[in-house]
N, C-alpha and C. Protein backbone atom coordinates (compact mmCIF):
# COMPACT_ATOMS: atom_id res chain seq x y z
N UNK A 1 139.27 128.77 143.07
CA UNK A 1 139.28 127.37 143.50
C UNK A 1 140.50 127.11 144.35
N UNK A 2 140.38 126.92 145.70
CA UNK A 2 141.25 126.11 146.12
C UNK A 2 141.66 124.79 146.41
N UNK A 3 142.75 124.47 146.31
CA UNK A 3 143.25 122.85 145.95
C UNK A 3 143.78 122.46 147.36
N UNK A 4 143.55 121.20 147.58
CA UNK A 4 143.39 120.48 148.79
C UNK A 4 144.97 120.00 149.04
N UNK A 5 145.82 119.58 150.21
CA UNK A 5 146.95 119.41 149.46
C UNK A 5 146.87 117.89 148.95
N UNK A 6 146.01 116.93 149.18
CA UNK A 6 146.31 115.91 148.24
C UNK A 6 145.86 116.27 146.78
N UNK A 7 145.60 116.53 146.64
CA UNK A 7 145.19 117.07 144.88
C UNK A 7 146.97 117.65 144.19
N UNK A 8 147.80 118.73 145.27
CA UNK A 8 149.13 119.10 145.01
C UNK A 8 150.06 117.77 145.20
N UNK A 9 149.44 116.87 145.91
CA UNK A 9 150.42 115.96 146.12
C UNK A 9 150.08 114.80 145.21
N UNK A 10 149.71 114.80 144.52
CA UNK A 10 148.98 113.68 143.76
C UNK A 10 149.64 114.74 141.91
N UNK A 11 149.83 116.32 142.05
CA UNK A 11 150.32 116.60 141.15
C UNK A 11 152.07 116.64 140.92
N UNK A 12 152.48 116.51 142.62
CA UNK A 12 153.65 116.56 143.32
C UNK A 12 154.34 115.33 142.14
N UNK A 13 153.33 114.28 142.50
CA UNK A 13 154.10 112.69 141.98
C UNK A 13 153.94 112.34 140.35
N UNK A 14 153.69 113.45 139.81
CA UNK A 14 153.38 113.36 138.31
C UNK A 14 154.94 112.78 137.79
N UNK A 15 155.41 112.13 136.92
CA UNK A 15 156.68 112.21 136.37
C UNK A 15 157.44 113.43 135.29
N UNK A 16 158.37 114.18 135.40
CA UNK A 16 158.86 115.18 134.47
C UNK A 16 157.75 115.17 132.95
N UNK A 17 157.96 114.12 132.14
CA UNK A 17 157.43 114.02 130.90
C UNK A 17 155.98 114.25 131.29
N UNK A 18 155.20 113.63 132.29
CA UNK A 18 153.58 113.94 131.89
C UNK A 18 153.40 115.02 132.59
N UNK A 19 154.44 115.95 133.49
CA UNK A 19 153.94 117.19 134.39
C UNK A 19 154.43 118.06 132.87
N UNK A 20 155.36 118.12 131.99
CA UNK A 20 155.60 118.86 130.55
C UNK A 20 154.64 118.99 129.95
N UNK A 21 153.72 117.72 129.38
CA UNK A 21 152.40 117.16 128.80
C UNK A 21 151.18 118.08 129.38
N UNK A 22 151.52 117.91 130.49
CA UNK A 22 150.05 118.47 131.42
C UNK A 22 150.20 119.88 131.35
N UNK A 23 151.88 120.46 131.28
CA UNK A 23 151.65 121.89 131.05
C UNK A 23 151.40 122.36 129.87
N UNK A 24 151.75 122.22 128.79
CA UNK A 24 151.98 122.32 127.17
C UNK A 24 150.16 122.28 127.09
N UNK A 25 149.33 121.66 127.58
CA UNK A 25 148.32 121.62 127.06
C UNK A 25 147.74 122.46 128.08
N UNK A 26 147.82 122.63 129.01
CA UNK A 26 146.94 123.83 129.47
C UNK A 26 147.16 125.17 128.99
N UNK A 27 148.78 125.63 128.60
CA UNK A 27 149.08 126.80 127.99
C UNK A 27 148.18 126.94 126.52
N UNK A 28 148.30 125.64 125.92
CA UNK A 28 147.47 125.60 124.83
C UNK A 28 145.77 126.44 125.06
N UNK A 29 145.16 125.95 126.12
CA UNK A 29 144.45 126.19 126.44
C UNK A 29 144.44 128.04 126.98
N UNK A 30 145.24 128.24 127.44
CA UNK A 30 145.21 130.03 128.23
C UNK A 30 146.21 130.48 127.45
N UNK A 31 145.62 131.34 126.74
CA UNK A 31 147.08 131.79 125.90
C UNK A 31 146.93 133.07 127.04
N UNK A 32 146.81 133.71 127.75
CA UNK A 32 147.03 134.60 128.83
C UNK A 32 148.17 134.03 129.62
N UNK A 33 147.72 133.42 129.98
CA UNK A 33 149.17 132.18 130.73
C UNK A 33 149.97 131.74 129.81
N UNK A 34 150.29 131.23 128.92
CA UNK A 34 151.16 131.50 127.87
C UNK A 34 152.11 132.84 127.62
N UNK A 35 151.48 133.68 127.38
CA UNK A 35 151.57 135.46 127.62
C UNK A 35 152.91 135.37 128.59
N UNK A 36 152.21 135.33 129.76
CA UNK A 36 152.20 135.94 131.03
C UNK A 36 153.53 134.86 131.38
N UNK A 37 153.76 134.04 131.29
CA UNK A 37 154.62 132.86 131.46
C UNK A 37 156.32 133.39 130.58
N UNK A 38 155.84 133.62 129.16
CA UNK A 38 156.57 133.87 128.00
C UNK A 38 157.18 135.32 129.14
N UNK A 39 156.71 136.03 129.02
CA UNK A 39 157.18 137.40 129.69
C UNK A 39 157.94 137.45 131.34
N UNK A 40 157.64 136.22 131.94
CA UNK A 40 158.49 135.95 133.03
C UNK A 40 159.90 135.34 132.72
N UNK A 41 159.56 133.98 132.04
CA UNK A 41 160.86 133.37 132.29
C UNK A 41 161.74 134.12 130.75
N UNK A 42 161.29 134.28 129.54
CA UNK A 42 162.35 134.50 129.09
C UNK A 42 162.61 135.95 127.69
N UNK A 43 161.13 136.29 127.88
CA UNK A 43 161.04 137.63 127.11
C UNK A 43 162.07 138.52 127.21
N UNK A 44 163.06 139.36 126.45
CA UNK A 44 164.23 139.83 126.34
C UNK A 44 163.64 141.53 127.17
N UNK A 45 162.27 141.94 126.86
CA UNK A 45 161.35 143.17 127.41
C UNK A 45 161.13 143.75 128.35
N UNK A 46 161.32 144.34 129.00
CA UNK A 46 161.04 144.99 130.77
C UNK A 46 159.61 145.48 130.62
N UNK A 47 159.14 145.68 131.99
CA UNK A 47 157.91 146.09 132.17
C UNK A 47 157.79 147.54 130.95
N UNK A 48 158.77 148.29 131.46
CA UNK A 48 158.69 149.78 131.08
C UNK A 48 159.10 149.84 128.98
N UNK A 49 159.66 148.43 128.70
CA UNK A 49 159.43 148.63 127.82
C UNK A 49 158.25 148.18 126.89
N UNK A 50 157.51 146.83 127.87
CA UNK A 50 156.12 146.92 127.29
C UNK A 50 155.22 147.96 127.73
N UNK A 51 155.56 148.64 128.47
CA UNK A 51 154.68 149.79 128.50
C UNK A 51 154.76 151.34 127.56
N UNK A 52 155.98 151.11 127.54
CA UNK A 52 156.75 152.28 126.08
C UNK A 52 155.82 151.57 125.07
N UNK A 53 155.55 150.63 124.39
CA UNK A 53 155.08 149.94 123.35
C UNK A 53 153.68 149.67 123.07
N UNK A 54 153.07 149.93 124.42
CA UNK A 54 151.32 150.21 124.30
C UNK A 54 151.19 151.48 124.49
N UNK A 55 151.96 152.59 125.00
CA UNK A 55 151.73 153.99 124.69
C UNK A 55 151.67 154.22 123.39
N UNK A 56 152.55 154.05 122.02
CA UNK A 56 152.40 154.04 121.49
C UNK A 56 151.21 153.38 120.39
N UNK A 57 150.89 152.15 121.12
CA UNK A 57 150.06 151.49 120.54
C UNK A 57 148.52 152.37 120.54
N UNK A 58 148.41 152.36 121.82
CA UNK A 58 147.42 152.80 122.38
C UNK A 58 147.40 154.68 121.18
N UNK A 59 148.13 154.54 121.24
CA UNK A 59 147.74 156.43 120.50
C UNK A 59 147.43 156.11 119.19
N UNK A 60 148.25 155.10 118.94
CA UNK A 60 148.06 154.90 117.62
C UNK A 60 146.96 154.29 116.94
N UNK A 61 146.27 153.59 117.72
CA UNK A 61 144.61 153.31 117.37
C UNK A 61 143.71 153.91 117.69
N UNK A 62 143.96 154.94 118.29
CA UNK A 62 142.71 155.91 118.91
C UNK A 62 143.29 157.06 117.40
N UNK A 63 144.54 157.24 117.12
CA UNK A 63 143.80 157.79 115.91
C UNK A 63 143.51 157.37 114.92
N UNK A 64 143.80 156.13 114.64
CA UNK A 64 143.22 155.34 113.25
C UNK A 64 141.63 155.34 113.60
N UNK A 65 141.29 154.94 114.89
CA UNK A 65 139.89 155.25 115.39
C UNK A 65 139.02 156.83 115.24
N UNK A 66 139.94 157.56 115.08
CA UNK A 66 139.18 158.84 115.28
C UNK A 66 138.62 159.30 113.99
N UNK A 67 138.65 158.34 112.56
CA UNK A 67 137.88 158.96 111.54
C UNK A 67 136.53 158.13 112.24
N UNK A 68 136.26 157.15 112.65
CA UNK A 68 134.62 156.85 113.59
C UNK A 68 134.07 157.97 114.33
N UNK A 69 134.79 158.71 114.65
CA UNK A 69 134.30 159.31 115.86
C UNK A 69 132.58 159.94 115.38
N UNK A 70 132.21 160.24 114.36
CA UNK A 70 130.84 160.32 113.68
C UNK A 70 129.82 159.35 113.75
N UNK A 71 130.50 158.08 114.03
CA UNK A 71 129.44 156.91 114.52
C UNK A 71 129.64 156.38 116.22
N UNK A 72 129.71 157.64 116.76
CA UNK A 72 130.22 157.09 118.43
C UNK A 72 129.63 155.47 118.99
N UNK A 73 128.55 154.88 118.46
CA UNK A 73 128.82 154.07 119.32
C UNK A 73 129.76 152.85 118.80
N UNK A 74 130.07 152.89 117.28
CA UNK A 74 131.45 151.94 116.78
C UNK A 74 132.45 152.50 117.46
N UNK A 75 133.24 153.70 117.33
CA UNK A 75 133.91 154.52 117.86
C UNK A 75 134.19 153.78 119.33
N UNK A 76 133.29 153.87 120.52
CA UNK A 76 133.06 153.36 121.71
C UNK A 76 133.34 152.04 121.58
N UNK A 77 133.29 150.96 120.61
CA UNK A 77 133.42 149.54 120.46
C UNK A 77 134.81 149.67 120.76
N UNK A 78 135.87 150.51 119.66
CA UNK A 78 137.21 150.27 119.69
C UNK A 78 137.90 150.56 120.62
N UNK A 79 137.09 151.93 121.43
CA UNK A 79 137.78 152.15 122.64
C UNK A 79 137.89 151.33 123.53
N UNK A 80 136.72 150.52 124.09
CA UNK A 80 136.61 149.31 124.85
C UNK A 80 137.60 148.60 124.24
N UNK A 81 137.77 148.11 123.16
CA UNK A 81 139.05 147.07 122.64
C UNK A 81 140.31 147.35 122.96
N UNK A 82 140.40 148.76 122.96
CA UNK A 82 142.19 149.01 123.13
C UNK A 82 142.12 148.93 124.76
N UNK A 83 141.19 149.22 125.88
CA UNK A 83 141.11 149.52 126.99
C UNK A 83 141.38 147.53 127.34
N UNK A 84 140.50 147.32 127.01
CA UNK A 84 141.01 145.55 126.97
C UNK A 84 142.45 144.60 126.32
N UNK A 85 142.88 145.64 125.49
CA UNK A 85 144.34 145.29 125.32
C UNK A 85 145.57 145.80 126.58
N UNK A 86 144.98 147.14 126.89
CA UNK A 86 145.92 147.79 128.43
C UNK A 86 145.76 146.42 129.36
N UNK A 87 144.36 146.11 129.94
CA UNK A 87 144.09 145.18 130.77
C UNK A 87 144.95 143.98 130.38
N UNK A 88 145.24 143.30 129.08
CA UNK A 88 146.32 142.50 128.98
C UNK A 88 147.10 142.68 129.16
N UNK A 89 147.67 143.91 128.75
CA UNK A 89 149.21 144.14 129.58
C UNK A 89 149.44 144.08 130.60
N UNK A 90 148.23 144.62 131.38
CA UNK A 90 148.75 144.67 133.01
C UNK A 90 148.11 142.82 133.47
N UNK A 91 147.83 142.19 132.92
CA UNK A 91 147.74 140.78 133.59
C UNK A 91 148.89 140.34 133.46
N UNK A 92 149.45 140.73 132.11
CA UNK A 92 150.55 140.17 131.60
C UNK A 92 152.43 140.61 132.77
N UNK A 93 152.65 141.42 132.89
CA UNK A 93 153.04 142.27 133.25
C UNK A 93 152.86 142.72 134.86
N UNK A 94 151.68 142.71 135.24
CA UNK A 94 151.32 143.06 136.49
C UNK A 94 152.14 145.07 136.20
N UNK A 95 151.87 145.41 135.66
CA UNK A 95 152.20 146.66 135.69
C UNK A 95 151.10 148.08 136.21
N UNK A 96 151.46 147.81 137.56
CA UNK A 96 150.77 148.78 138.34
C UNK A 96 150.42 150.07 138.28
N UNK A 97 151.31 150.83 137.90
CA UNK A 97 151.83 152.25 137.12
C UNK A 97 151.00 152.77 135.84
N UNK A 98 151.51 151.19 134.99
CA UNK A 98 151.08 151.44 133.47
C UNK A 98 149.27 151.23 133.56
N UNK A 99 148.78 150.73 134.24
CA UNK A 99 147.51 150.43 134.49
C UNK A 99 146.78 152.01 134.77
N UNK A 100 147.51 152.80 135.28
CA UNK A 100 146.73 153.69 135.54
C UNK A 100 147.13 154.72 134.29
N UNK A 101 148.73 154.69 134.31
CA UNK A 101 149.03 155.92 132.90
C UNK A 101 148.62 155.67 131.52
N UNK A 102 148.34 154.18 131.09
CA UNK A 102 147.74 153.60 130.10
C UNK A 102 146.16 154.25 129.79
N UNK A 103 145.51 153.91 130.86
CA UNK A 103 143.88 154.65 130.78
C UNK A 103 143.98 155.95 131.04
N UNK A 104 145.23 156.67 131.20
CA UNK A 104 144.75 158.39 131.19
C UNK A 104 145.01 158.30 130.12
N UNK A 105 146.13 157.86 129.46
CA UNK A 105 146.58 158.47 128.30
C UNK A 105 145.37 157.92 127.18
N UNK A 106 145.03 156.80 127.44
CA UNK A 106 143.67 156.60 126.19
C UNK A 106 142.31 157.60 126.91
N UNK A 107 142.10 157.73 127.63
CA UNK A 107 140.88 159.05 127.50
C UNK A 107 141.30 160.58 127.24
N UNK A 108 142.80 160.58 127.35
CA UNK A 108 143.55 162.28 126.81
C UNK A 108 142.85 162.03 125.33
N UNK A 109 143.14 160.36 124.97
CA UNK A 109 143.70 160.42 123.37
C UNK A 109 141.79 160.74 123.08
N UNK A 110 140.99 160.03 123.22
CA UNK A 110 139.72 160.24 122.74
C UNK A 110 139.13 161.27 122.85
N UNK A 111 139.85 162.27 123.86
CA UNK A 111 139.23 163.57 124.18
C UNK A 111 139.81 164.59 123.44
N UNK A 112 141.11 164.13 122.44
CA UNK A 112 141.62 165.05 121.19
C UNK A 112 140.64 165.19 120.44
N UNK A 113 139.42 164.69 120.37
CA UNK A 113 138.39 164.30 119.09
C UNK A 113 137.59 165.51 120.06
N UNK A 114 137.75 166.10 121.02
CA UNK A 114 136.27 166.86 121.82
C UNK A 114 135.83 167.86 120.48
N UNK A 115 136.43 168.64 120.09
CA UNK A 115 135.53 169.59 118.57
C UNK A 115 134.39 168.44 117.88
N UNK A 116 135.09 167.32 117.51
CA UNK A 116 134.26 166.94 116.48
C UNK A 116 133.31 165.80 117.24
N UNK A 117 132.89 165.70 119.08
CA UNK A 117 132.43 164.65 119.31
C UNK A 117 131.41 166.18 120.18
N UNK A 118 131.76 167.19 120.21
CA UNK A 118 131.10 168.02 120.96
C UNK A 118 129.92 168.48 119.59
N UNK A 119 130.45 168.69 118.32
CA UNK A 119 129.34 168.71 117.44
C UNK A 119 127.80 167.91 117.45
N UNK A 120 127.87 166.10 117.58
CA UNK A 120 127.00 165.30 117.45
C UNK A 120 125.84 165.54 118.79
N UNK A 121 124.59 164.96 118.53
CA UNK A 121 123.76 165.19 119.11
C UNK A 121 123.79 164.36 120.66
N UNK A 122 123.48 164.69 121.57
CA UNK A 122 124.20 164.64 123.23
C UNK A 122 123.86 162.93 123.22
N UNK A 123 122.57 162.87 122.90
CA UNK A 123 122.19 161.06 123.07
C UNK A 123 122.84 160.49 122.49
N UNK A 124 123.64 160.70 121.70
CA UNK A 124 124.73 159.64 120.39
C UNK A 124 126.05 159.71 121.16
N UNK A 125 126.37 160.57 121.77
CA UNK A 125 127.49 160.81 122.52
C UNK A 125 127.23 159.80 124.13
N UNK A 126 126.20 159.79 124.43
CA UNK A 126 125.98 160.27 125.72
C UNK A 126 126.77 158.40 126.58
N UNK A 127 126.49 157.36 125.83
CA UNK A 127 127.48 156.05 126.48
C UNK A 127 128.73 156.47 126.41
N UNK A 128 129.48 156.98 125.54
CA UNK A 128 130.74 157.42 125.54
C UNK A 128 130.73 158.29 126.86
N UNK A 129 130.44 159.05 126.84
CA UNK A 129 130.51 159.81 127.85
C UNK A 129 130.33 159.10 129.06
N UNK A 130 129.78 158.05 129.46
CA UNK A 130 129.77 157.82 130.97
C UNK A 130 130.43 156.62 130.90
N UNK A 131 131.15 156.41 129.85
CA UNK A 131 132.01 155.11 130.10
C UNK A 131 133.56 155.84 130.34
N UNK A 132 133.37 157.09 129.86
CA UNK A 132 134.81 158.09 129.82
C UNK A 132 135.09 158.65 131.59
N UNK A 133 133.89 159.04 131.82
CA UNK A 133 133.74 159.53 133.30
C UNK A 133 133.95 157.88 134.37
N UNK A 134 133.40 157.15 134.19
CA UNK A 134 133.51 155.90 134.72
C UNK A 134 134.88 155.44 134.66
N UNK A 135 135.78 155.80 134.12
CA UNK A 135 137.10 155.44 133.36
C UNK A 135 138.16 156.22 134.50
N UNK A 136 137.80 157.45 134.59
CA UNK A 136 138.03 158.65 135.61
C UNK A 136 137.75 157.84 136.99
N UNK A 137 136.92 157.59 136.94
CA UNK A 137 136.52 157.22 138.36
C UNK A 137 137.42 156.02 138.90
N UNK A 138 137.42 154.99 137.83
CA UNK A 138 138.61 153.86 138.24
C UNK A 138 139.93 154.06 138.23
N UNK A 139 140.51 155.13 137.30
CA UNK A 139 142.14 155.72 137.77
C UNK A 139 142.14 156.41 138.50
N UNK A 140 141.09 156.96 139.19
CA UNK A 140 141.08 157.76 140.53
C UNK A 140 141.80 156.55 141.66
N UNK A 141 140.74 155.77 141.70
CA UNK A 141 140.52 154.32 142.68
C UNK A 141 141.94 153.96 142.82
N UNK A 142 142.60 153.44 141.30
CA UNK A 142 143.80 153.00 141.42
C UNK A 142 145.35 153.60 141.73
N UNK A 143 144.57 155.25 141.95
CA UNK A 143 146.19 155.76 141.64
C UNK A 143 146.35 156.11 143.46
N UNK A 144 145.16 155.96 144.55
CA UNK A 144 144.99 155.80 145.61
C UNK A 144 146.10 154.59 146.10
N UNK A 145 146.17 153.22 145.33
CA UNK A 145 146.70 152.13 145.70
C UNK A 145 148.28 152.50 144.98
N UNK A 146 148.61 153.29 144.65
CA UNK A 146 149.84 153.56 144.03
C UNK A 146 150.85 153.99 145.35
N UNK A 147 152.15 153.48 144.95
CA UNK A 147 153.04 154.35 145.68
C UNK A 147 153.03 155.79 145.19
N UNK A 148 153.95 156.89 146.22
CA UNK A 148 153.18 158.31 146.18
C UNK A 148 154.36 158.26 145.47
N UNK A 149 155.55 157.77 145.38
CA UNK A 149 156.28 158.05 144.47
C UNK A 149 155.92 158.45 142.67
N UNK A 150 154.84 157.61 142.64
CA UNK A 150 154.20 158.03 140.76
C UNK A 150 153.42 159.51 140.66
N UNK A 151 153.29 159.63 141.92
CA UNK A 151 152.02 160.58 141.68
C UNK A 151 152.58 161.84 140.63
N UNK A 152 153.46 162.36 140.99
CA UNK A 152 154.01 163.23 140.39
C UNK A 152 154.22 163.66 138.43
N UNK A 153 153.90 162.35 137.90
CA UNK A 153 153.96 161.90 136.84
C UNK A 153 152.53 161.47 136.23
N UNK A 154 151.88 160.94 137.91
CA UNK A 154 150.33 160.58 136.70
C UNK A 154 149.99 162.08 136.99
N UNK A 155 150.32 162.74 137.84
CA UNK A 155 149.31 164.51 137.62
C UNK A 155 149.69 165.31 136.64
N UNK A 156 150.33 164.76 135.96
CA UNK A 156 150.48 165.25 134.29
C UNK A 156 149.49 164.89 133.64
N UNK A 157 149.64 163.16 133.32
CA UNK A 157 148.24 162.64 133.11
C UNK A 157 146.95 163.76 133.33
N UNK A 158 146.76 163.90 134.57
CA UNK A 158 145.52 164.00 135.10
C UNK A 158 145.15 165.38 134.76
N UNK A 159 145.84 166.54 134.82
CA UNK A 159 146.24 167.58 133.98
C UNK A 159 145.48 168.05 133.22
N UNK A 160 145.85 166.99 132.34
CA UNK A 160 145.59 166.65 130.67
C UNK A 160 143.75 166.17 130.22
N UNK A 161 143.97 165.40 131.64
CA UNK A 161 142.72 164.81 131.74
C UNK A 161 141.51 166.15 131.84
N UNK A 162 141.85 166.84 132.91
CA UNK A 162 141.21 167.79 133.51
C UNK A 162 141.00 169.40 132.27
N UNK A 163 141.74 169.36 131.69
CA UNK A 163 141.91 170.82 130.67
C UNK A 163 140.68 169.84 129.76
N UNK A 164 140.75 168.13 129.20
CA UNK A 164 139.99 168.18 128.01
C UNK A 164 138.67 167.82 128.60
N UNK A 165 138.23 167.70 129.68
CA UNK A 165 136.98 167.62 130.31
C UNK A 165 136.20 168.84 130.05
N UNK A 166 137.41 169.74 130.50
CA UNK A 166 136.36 171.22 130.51
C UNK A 166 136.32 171.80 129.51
N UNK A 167 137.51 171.31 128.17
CA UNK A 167 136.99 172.02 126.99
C UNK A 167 135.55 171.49 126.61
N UNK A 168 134.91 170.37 126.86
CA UNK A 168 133.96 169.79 126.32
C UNK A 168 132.60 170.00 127.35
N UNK A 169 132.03 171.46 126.98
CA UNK A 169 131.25 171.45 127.57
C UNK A 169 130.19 170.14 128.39
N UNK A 170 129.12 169.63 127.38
CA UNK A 170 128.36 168.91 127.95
C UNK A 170 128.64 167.84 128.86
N UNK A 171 130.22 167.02 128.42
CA UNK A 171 130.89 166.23 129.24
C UNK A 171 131.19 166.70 130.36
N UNK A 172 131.24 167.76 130.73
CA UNK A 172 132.28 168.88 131.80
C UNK A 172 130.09 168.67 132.85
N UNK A 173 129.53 169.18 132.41
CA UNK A 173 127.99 169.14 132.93
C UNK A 173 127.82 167.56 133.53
N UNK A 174 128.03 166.92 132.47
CA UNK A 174 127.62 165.23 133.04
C UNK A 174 128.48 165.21 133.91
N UNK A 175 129.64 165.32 133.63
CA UNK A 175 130.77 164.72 135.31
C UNK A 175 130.36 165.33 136.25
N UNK A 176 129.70 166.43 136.12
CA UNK A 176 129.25 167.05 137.73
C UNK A 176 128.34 166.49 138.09
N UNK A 177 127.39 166.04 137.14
CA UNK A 177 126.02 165.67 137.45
C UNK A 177 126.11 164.00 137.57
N UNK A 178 127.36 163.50 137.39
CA UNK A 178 127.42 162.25 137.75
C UNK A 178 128.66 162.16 139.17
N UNK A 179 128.65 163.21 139.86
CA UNK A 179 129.68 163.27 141.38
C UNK A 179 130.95 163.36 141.12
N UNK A 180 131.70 163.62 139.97
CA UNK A 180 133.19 163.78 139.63
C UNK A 180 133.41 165.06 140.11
N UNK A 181 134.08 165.19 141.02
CA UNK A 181 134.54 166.73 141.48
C UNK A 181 136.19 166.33 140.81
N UNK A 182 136.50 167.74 139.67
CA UNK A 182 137.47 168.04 138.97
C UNK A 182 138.54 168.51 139.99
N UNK A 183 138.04 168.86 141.33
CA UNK A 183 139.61 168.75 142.45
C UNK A 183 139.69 167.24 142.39
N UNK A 184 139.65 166.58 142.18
CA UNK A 184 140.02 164.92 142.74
C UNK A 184 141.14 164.76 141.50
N UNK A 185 141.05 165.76 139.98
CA UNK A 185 141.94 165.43 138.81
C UNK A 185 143.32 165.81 139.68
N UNK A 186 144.01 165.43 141.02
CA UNK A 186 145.48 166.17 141.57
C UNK A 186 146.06 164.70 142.47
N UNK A 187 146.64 164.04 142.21
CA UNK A 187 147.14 163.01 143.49
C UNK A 187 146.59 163.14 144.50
N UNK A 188 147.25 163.90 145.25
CA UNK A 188 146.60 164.20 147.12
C UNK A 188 145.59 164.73 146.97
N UNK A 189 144.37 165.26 146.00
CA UNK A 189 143.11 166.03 146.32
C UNK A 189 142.33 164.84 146.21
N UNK A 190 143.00 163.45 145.93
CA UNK A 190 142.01 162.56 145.44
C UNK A 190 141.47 161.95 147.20
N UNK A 191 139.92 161.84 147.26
CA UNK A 191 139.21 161.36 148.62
C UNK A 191 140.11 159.88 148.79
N UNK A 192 140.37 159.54 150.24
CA UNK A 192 141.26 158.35 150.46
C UNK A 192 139.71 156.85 150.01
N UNK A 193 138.35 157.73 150.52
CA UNK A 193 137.29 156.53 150.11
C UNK A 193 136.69 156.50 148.64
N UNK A 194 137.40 156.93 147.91
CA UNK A 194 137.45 157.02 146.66
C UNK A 194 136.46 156.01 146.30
N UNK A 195 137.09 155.09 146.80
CA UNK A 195 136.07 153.64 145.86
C UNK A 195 134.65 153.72 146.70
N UNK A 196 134.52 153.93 147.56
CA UNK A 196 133.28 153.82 148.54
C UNK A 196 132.29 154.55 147.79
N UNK A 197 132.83 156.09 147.95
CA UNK A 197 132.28 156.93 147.19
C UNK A 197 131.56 156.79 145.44
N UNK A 198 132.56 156.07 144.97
CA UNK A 198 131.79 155.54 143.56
C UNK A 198 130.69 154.59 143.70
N UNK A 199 130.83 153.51 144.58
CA UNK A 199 129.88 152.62 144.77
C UNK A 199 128.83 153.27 145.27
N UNK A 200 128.86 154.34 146.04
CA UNK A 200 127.75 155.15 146.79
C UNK A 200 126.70 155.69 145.56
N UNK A 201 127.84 156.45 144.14
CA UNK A 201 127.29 157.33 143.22
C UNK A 201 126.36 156.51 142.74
N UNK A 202 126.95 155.42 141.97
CA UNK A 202 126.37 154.34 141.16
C UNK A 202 124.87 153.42 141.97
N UNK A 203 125.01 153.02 143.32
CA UNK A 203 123.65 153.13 144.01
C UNK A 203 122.33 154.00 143.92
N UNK A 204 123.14 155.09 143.69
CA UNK A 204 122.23 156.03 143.09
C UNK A 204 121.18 156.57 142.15
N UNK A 205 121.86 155.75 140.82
CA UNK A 205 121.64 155.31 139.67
C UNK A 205 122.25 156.03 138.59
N UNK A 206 123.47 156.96 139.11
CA UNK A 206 124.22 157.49 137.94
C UNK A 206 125.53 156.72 137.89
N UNK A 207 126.44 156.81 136.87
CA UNK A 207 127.48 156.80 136.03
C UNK A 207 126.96 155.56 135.01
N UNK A 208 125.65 155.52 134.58
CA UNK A 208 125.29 154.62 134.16
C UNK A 208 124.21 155.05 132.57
């Protein structure tokens, strides 16, 4: 929505006490903006240390999560949840970096489970699996928009990413068969139309 400037100027002439009023209750309303507000003007925290603090987080519910891993699609519920807690951080935060090292490091963490998720039968697995590859595909996208200065650090990440893909057979089959070429797991091997290219796959009717 954009605002007209009499609409700003009509908020321009509010008095101190009802422009306080008018804010207090919209924060009420967005606790994201609340968040996000709290962490600008006076949170004691740096980016890097809310991001130290969902690494940990983040590991730490993917293994409280990993006695599920036998009911993959609960299993898959929580993953989506912690993946939606990263996404708060980075609204919160705007943390560009952590946005991408956050989602490698939660698909390293779910892919510690590959023995006991490579056991279950492929169809019980098989949403996990293209929400994991789909996951790949968007830290591909984003680490394109990165300064090249990170790269060096997410190809650890990616590494990591790339060794537990291929321990897991059938997953290692679907990523091919859904257009993931495992050269793209390197900074510079990644295609500059990265995103084009996904939108192309998904037209298709895979990563779905």
């Amino acid at each position: 929505m954009e605002y007209s400037k009499e609409f700003k100027a009509a908020l321009s002439a509010f008095s101190g006490p009802e422009k306080d009023k008018l804010i207090f209750r919209l924060l009420r309303k967005d606790k994201l903006l609340s968040k996000k507000l709290y962490f600008e003007l006076i949170d004691p925290e740096t980016t890097d240390d809310k991001r130290n603090s969902m690494e940990d987080h983040v590991e730490e519910q993917v293994l409280l999560a990993s006695k599920y891993v036998g009911n993959a699609k609960y299993f898959l519920t929580i993953v989506r949840k912690i993946s939606a807690e990263i996404t708060e951080h980075v609204k919160i935060t705007t943390d560009k970096f952590g946005e991408v090292s956050l989602n490698l490091l939660l698909i390293n963490k779910v892919l510690e489970n590959n023995s006991d998720l490579s056991r279950q039968r492929f169809d019980n697995v098989y949403k996990l699996y293209i929400y994991i590859i789909n996951k790949v595909f968007k830290s591909l996208i984003l680490i394109k928009k990165l300064d090249e200065d990170y790269w060096m650090e997410i190809d650890e990440y990616l590494r990591d990413t790339q060794n537990k893909l291929l321990e897991n057979h059938y997953l290692q089959k679907l990523c091919i068969n859904n257009g993931l070429d495992f050269n793209w797991l390197e900074c510079d091997r990644i295609p500059d139309n990265i995103d084009q290219m996904m939108k192309d796959i998904k037209s298709q009717g895979f990563l779905r």
